[in-house]
Each structure stands twice: as structure tokens, then as C-alpha cells.
N, C-alpha and C. Protein backbone atom coordinates (compact mmCIF):
# COMPACT_ATOMS: atom_id res chain seq x y z
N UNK A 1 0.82 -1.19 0.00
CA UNK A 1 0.00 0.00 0.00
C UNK A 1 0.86 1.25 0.00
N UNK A 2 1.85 1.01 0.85
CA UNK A 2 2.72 2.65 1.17
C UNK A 2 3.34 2.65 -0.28
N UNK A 3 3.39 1.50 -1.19
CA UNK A 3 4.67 1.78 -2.68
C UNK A 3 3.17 2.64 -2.81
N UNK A 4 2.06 2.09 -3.39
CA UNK A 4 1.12 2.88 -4.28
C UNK A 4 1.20 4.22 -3.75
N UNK A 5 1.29 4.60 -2.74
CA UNK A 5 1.64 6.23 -2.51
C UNK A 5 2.51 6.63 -2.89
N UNK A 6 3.45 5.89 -2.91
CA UNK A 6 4.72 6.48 -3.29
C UNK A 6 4.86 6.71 -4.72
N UNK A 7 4.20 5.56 -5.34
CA UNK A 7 4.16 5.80 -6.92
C UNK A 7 3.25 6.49 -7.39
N UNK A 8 2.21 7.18 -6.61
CA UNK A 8 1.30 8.21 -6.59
C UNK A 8 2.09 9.50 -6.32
N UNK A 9 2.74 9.57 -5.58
CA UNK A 9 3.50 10.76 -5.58
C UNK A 9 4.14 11.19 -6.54
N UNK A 10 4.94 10.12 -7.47
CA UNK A 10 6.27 9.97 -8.33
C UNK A 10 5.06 10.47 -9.97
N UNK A 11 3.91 10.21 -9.72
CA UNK A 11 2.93 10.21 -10.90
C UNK A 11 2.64 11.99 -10.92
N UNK A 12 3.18 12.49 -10.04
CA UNK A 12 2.76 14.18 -9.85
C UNK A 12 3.67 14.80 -10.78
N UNK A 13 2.80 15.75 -11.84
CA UNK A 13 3.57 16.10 -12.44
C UNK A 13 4.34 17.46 -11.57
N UNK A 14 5.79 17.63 -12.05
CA UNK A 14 5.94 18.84 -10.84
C UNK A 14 5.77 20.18 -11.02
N UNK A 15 5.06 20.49 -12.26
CA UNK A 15 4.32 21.94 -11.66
C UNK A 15 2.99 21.64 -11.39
N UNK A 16 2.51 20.51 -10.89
CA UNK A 16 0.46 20.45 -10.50
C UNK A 16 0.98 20.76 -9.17
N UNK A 17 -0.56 21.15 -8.73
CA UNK A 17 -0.99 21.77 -7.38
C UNK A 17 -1.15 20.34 -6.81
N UNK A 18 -0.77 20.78 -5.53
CA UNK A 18 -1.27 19.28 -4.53
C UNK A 18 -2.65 19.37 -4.21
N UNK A 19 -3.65 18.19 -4.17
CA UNK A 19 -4.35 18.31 -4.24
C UNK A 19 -4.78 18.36 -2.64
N UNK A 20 -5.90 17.97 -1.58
CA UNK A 20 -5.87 18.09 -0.64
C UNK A 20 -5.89 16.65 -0.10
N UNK A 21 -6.29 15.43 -0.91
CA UNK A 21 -6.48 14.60 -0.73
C UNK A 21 -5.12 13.84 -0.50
N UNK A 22 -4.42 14.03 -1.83
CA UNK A 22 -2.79 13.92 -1.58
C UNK A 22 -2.55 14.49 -0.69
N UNK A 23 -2.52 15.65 -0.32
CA UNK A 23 -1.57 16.29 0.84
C UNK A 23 -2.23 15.75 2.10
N UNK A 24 -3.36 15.16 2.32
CA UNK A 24 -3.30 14.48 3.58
C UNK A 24 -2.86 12.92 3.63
N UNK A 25 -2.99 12.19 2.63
CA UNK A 25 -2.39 11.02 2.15
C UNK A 25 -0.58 11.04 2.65
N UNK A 26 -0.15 11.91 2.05
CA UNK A 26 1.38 12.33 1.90
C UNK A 26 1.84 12.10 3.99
N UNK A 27 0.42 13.58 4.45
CA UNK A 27 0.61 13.21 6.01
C UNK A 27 0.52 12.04 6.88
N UNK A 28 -0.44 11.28 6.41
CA UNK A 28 -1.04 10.79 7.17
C UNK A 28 -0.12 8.97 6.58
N UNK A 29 0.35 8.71 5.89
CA UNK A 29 0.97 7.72 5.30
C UNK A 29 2.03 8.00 4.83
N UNK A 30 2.66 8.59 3.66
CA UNK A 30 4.17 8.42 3.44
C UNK A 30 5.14 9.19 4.30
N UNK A 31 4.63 10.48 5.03
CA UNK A 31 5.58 10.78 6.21
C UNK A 31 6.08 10.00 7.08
N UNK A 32 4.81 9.56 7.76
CA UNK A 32 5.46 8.44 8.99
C UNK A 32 5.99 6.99 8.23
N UNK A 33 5.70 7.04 7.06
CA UNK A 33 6.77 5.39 6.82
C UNK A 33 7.75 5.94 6.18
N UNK A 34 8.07 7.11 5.57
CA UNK A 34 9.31 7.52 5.87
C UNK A 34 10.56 7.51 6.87
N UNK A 35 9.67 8.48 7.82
CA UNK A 35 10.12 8.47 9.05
C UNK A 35 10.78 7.23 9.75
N UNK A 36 9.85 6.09 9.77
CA UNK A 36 9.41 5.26 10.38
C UNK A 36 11.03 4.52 9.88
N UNK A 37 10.85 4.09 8.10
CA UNK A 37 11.97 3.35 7.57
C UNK A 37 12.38 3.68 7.08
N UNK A 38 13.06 4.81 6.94
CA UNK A 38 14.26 5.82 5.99
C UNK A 38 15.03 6.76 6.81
N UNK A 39 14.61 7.33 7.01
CA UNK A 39 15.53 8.15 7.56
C UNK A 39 16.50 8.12 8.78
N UNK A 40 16.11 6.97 8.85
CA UNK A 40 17.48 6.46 9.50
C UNK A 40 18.81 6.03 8.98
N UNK A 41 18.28 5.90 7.79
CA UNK A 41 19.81 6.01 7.16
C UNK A 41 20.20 7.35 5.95
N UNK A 42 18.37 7.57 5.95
CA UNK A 42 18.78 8.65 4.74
C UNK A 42 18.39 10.56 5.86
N UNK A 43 19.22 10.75 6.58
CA UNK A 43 19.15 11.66 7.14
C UNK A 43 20.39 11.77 7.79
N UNK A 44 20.70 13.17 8.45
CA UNK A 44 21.38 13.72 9.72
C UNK A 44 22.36 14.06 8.62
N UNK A 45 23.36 14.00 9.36
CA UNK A 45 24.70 15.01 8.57
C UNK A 45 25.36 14.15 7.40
N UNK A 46 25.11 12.91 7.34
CA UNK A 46 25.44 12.17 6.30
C UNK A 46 24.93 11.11 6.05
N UNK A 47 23.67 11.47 5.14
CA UNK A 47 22.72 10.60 4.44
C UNK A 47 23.31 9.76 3.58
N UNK A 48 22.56 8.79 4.00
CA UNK A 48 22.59 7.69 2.70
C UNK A 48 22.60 7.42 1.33
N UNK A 49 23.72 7.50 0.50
CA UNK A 49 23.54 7.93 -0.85
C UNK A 49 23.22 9.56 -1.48
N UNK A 50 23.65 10.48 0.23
CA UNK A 50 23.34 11.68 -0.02
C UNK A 50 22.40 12.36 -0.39
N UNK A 51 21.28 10.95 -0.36
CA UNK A 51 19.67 11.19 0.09
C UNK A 51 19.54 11.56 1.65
N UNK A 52 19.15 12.99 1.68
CA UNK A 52 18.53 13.24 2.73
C UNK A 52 16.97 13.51 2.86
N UNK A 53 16.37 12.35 3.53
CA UNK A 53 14.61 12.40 2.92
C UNK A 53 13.91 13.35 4.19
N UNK A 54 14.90 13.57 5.12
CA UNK A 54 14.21 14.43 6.55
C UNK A 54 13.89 15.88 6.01
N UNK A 55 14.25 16.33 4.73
CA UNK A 55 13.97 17.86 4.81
C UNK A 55 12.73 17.66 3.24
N UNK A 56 11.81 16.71 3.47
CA UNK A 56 10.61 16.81 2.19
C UNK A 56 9.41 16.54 3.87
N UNK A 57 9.53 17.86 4.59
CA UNK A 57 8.13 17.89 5.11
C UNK A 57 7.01 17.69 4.77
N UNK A 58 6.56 18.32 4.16
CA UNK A 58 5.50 18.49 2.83
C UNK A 58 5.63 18.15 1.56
N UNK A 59 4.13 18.17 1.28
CA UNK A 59 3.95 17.31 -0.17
C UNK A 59 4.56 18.27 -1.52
N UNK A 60 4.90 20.03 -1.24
CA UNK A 60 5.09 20.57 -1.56
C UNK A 60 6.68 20.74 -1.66
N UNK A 61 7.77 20.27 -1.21
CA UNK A 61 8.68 19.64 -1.14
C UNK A 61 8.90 18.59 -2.13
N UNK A 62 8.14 17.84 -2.35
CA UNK A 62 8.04 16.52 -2.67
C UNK A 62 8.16 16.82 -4.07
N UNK A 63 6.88 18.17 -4.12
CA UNK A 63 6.69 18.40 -5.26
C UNK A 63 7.82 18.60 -6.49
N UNK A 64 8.77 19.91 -5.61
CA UNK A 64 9.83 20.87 -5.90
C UNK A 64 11.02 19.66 -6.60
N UNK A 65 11.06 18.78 -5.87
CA UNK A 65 12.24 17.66 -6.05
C UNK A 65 11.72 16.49 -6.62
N UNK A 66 10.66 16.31 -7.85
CA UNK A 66 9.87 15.18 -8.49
C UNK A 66 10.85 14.14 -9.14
N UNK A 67 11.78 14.86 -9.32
CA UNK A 67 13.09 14.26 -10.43
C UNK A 67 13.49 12.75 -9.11
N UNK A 68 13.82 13.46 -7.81
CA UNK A 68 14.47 12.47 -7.23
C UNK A 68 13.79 11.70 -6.43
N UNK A 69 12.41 11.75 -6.64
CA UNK A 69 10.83 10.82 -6.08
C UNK A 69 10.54 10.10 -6.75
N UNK A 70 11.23 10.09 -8.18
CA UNK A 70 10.96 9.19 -9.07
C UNK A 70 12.11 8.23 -9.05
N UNK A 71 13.40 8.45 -8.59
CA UNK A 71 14.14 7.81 -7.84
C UNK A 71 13.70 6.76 -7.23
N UNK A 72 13.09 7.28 -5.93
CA UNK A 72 13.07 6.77 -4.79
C UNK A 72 11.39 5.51 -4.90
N UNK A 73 10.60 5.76 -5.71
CA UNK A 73 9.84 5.06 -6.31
C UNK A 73 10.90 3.76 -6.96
N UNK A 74 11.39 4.25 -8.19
CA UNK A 74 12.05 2.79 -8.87
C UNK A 74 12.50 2.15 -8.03
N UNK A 75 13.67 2.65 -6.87
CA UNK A 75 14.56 1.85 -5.88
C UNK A 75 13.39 1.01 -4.93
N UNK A 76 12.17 1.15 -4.86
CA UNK A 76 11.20 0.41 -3.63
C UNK A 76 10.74 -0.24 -4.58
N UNK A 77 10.30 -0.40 -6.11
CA UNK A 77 9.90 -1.02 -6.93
C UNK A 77 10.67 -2.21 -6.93
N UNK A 78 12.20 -1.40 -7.26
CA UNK A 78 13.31 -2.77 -7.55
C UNK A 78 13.60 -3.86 -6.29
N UNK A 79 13.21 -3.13 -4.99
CA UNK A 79 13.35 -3.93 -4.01
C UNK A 79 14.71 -3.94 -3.34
């Protein structure tokens, strides 16, 4: 379930508006499994692959940086 968000996110084109539904989706699900399983390695002063995922608060964030969400989509795809 959390990839389909994620590949819902990666499906945003990056100049669309977030919608509200996404942006509570984004809160309420891919933040905390972020949180939850990433950023423990992809954060603090030296992220993981120099992915640092602690500074995409918002879906608007997310937005700004689509190039490297589409990244982070393929790499959970590929497993």
C-alpha cells in the first residue's frame, strides 16, 4: 500500500498543485513510513547515498524535487 503512494507521488507532475487529498495522504501515510523506515539512514549530517529524505516535510517539497521521487519510487519497486 505505502509503494502505491509512493508511486502516486512519483505520478505528480511537478508543476500540478497538490491536491488536498494527496496532501493528507502524503501526512497521514508516506511521512510516517518515511520516518518510520528511511531516515534512518537517509538523514542527519550524512545521508545515505546523499539522500537526505528528513527535509521533504511536505507534499510541496516533494513536489519541488519530483526528479528524485521518481528515484526513490524505482529503488522500492526494484526492491
Amino acid at each position: 500500500m505505502k509503494l502505491l503512494v509512493f508511486a502516486g507521488l512519483a505520478a505528480i507532475s511537478a508543476a500540478g498543485a497538490v491536491s488536498p487529498v494527496l496532501d493528507r495522504q502524503f501526512n497521514e501515510t508516506v511521512r510516517p513510513f518515511v520516518t518510520k523506515y528511511c531516515t534512518g539512514c537517509h538523514g542527519g549530517e550524512m545521508p545515505a547515498a546523499a539522500l537526505d529524505l528528513k527535509s521533504y516535510a511536505t507534499m510541496d517539497a516533494v513536489i519541488r524535487d519530483y526528479t528524485r521521487w521518481t528515484v526513490v519510487k524505482d529503488k522500492l519497486e526494484a526492491k
